[in-house]
PDB file of N, CA and C in Angstrom:
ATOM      1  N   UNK A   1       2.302  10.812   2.009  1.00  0.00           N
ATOM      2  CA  UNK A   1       0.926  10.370   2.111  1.00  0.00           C
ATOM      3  C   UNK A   1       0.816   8.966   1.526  1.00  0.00           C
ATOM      4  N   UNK A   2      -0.041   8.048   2.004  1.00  0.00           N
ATOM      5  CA  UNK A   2      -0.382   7.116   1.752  1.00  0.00           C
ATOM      6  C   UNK A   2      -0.912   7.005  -0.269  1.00  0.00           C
ATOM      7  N   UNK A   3      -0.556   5.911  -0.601  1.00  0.00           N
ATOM      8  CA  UNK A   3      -0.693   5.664  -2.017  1.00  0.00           C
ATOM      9  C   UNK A   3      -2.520   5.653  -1.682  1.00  0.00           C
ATOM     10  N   UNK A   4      -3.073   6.103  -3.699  1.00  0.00           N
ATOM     11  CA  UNK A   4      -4.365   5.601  -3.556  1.00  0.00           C
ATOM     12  C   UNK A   4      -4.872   4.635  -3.664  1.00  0.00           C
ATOM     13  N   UNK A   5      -6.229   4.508  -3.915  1.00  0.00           N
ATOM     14  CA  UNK A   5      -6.670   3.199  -4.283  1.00  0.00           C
ATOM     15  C   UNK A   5      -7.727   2.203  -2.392  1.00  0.00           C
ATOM     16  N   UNK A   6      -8.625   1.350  -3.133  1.00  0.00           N
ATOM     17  CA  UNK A   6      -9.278   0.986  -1.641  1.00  0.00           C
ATOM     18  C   UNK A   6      -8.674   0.062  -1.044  1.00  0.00           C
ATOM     19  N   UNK A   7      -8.258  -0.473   0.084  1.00  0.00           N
ATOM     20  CA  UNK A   7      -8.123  -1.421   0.917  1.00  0.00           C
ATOM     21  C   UNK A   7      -9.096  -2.801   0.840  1.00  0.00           C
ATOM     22  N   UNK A   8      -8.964  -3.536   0.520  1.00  0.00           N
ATOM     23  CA  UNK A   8      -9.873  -4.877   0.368  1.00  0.00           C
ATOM     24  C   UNK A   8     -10.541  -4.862   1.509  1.00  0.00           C
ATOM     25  N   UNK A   9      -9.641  -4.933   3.189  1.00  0.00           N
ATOM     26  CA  UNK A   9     -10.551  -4.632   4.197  1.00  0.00           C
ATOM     27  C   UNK A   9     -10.750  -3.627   4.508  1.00  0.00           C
ATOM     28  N   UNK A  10     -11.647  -2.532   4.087  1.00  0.00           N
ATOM     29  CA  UNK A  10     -11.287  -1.266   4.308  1.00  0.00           C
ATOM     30  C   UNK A  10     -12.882  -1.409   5.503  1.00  0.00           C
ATOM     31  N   UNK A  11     -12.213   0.314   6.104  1.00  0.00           N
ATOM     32  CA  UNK A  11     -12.950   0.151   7.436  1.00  0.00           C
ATOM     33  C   UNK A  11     -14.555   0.365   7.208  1.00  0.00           C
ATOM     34  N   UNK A  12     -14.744   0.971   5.841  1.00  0.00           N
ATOM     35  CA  UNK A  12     -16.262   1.697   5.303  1.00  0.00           C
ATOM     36  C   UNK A  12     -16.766  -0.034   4.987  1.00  0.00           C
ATOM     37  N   UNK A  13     -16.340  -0.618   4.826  1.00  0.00           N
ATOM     38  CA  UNK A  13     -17.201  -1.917   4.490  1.00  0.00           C
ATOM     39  C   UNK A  13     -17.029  -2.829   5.490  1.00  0.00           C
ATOM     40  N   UNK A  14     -16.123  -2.627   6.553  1.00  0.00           N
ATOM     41  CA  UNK A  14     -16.155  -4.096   7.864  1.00  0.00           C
ATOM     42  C   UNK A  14     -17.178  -4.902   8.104  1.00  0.00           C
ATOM     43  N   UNK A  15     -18.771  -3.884   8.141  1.00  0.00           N
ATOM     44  CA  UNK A  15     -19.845  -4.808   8.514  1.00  0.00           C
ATOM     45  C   UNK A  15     -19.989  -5.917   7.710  1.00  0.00           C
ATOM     46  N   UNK A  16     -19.448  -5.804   6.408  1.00  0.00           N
ATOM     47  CA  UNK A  16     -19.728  -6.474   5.321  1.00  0.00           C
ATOM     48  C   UNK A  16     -18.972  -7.729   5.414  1.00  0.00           C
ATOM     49  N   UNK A  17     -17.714  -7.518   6.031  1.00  0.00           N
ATOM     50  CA  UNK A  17     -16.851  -8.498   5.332  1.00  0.00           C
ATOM     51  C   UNK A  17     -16.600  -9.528   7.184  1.00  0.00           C
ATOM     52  N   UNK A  18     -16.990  -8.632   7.828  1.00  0.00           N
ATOM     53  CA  UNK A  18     -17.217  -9.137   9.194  1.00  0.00           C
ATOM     54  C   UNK A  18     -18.015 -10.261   9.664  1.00  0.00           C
ATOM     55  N   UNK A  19     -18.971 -10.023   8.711  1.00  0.00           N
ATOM     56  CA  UNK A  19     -19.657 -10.692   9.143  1.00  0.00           C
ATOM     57  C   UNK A  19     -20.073 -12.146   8.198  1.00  0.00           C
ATOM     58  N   UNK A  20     -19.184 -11.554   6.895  1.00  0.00           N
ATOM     59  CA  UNK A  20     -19.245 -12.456   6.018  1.00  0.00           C
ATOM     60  C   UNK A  20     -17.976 -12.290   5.006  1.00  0.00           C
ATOM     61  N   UNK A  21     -16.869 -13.267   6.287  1.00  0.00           N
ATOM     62  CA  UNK A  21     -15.483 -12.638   5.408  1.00  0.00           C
ATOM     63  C   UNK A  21     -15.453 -12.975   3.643  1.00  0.00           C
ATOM     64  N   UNK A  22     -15.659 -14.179   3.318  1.00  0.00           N
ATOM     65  CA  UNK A  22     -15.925 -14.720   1.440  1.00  0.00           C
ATOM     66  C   UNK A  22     -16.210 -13.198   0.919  1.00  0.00           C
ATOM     67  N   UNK A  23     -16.872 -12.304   1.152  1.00  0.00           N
ATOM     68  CA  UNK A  23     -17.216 -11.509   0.366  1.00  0.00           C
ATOM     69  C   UNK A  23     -16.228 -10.287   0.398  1.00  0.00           C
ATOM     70  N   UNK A  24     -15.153 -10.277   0.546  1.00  0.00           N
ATOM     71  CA  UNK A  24     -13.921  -9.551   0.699  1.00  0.00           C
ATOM     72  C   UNK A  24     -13.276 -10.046  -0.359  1.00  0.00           C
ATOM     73  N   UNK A  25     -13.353 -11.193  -0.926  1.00  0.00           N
ATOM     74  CA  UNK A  25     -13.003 -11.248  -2.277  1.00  0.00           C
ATOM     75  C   UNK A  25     -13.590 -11.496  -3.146  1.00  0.00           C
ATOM     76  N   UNK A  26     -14.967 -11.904  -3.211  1.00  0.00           N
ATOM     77  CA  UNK A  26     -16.253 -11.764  -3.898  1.00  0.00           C
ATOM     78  C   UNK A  26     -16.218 -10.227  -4.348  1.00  0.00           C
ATOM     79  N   UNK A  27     -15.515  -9.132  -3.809  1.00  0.00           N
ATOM     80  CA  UNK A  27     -16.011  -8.067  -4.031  1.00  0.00           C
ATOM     81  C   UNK A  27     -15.145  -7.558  -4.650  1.00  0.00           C
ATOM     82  N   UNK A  28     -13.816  -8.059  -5.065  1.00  0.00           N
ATOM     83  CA  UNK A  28     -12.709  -7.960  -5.852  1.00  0.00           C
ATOM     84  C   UNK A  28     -13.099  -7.848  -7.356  1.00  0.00           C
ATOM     85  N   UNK A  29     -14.184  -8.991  -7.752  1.00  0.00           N
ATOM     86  CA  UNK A  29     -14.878  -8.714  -8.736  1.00  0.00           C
ATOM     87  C   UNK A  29     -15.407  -7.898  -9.642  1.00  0.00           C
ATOM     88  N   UNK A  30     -15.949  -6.963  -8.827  1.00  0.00           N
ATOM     89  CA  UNK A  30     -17.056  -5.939  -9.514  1.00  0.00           C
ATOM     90  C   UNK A  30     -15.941  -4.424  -9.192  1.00  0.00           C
ATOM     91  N   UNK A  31     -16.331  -3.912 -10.366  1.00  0.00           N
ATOM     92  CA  UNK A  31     -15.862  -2.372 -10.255  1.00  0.00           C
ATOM     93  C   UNK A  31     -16.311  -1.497  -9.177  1.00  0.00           C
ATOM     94  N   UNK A  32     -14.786  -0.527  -9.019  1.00  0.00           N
ATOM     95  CA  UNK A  32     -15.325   0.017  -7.773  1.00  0.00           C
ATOM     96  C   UNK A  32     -15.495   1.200  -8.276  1.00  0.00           C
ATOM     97  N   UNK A  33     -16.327   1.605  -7.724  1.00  0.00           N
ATOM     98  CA  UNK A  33     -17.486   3.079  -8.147  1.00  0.00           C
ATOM     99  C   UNK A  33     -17.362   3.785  -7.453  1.00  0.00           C
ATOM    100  N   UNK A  34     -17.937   4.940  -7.676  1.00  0.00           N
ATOM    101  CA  UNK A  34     -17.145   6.315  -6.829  1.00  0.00           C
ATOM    102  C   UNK A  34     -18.169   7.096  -6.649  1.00  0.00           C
ATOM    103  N   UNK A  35     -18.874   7.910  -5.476  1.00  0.00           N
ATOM    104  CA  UNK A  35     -19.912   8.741  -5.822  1.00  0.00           C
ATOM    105  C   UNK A  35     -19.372  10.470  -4.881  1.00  0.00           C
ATOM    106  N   UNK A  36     -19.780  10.792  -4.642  1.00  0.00           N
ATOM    107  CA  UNK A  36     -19.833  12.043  -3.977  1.00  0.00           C
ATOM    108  C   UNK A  36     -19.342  11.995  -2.374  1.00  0.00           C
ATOM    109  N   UNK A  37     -20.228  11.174  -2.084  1.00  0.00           N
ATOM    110  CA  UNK A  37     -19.693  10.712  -0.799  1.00  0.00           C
ATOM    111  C   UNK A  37     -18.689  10.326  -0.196  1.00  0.00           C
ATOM    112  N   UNK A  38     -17.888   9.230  -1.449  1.00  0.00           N
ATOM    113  CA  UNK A  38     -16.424   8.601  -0.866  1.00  0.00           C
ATOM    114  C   UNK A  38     -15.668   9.869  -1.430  1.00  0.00           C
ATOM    115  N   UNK A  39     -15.842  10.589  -2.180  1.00  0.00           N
ATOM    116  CA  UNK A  39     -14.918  11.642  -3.031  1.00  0.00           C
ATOM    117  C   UNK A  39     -14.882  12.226  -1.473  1.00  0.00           C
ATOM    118  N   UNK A  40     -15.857  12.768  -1.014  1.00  0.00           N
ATOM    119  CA  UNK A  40     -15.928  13.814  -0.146  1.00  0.00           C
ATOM    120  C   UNK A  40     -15.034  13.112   1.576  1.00  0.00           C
ATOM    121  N   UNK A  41     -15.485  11.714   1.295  1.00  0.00           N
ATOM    122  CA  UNK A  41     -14.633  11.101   2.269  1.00  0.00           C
ATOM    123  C   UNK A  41     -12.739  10.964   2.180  1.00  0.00           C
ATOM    124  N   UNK A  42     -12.845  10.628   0.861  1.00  0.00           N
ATOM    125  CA  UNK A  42     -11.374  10.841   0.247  1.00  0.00           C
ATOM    126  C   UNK A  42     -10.827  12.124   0.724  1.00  0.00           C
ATOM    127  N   UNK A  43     -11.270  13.168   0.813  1.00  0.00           N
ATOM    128  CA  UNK A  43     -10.648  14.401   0.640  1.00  0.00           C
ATOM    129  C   UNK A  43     -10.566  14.542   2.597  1.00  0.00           C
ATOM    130  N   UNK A  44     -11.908  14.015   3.095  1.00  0.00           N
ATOM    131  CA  UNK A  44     -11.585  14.450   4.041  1.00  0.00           C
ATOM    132  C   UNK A  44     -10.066  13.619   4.610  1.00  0.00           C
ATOM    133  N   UNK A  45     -10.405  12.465   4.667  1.00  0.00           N
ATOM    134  CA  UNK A  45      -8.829  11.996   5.331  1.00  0.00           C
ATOM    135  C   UNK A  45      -7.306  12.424   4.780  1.00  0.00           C
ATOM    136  N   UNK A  46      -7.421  13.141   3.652  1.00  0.00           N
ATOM    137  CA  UNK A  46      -6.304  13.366   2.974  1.00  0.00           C
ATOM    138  C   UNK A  46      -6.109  14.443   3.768  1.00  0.00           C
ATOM    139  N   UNK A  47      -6.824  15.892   3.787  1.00  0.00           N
ATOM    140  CA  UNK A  47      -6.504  16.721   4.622  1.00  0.00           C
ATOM    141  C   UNK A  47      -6.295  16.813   6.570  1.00  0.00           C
ATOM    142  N   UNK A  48      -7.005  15.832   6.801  1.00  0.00           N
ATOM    143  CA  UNK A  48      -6.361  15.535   8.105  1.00  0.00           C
ATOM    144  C   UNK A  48      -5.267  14.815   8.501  1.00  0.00           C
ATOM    145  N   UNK A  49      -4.938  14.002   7.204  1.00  0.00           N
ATOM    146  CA  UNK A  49      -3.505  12.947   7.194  1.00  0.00           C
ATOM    147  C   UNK A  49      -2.393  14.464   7.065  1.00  0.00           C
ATOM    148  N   UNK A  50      -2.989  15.116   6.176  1.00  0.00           N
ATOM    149  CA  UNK A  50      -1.936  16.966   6.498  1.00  0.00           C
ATOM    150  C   UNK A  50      -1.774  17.318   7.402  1.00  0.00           C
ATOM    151  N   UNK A  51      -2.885  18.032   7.812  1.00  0.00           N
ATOM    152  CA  UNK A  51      -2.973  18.351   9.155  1.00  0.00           C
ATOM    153  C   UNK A  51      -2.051  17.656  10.130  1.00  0.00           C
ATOM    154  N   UNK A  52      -2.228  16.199  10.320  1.00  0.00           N
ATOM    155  CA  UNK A  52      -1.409  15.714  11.261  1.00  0.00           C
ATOM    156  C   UNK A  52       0.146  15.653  11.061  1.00  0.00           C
ATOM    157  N   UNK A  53       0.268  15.867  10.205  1.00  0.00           N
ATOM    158  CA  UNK A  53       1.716  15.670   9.451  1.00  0.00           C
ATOM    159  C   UNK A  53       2.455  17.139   9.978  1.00  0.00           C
ATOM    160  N   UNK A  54       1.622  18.148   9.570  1.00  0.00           N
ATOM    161  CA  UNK A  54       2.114  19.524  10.009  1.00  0.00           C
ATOM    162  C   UNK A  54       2.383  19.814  11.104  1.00  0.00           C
ATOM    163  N   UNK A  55       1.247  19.642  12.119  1.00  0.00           N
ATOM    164  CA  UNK A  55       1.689  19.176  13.623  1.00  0.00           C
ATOM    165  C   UNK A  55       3.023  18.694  13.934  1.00  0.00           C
ATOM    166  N   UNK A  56       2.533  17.320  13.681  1.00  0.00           N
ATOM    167  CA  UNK A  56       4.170  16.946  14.390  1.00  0.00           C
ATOM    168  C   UNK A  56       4.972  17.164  13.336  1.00  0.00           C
ATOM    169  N   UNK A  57       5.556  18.173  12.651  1.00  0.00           N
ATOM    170  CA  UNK A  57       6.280  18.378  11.961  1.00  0.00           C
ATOM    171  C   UNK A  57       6.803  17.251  10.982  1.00  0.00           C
ATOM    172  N   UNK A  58       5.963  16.304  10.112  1.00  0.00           N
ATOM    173  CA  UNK A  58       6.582  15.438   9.641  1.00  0.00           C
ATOM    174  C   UNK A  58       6.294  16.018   7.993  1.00  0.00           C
ATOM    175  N   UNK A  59       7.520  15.788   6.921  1.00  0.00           N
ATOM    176  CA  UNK A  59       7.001  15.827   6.013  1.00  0.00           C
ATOM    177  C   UNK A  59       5.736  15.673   5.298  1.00  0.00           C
ATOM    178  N   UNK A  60       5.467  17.328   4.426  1.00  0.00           N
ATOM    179  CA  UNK A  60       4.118  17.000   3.811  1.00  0.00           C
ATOM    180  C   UNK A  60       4.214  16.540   2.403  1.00  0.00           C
ATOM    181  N   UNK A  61       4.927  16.435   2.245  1.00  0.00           N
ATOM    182  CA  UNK A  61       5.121  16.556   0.215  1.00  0.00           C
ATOM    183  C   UNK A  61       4.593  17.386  -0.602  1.00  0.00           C
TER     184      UNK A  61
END
């Protein structure tokens, strides 16, 4: 599985940085915060990054 931690361009903020790339590292700045939502988003891609792994038979760890 992929290491943790956010992606500078990550896809939950594109509008942001799309449209105003400077703030892709403007945003390097400030602490990144965590609420319920990304937790719940976190978990979901982790278990479908499984899921897919199991499928095509690729190591799960």
């Amino acid at each position: 599985m992929l290491p943790k931690g956010h992606a500078r361009l990550s896809a939950s903020s594109s509008n942001r940085w799309l449209h105003c790339p400077p703030l892709a590292r403007l945003c390097e700045t400030y602490v990144d915060k965590s609420s319920n939502y990304a937790a719940k988003g976190t978990d979901t891609r982790s278990l479908c990054e499984y899921k897919l792994r199991k499928v095509l038979n690729l190591d799960t760890y």
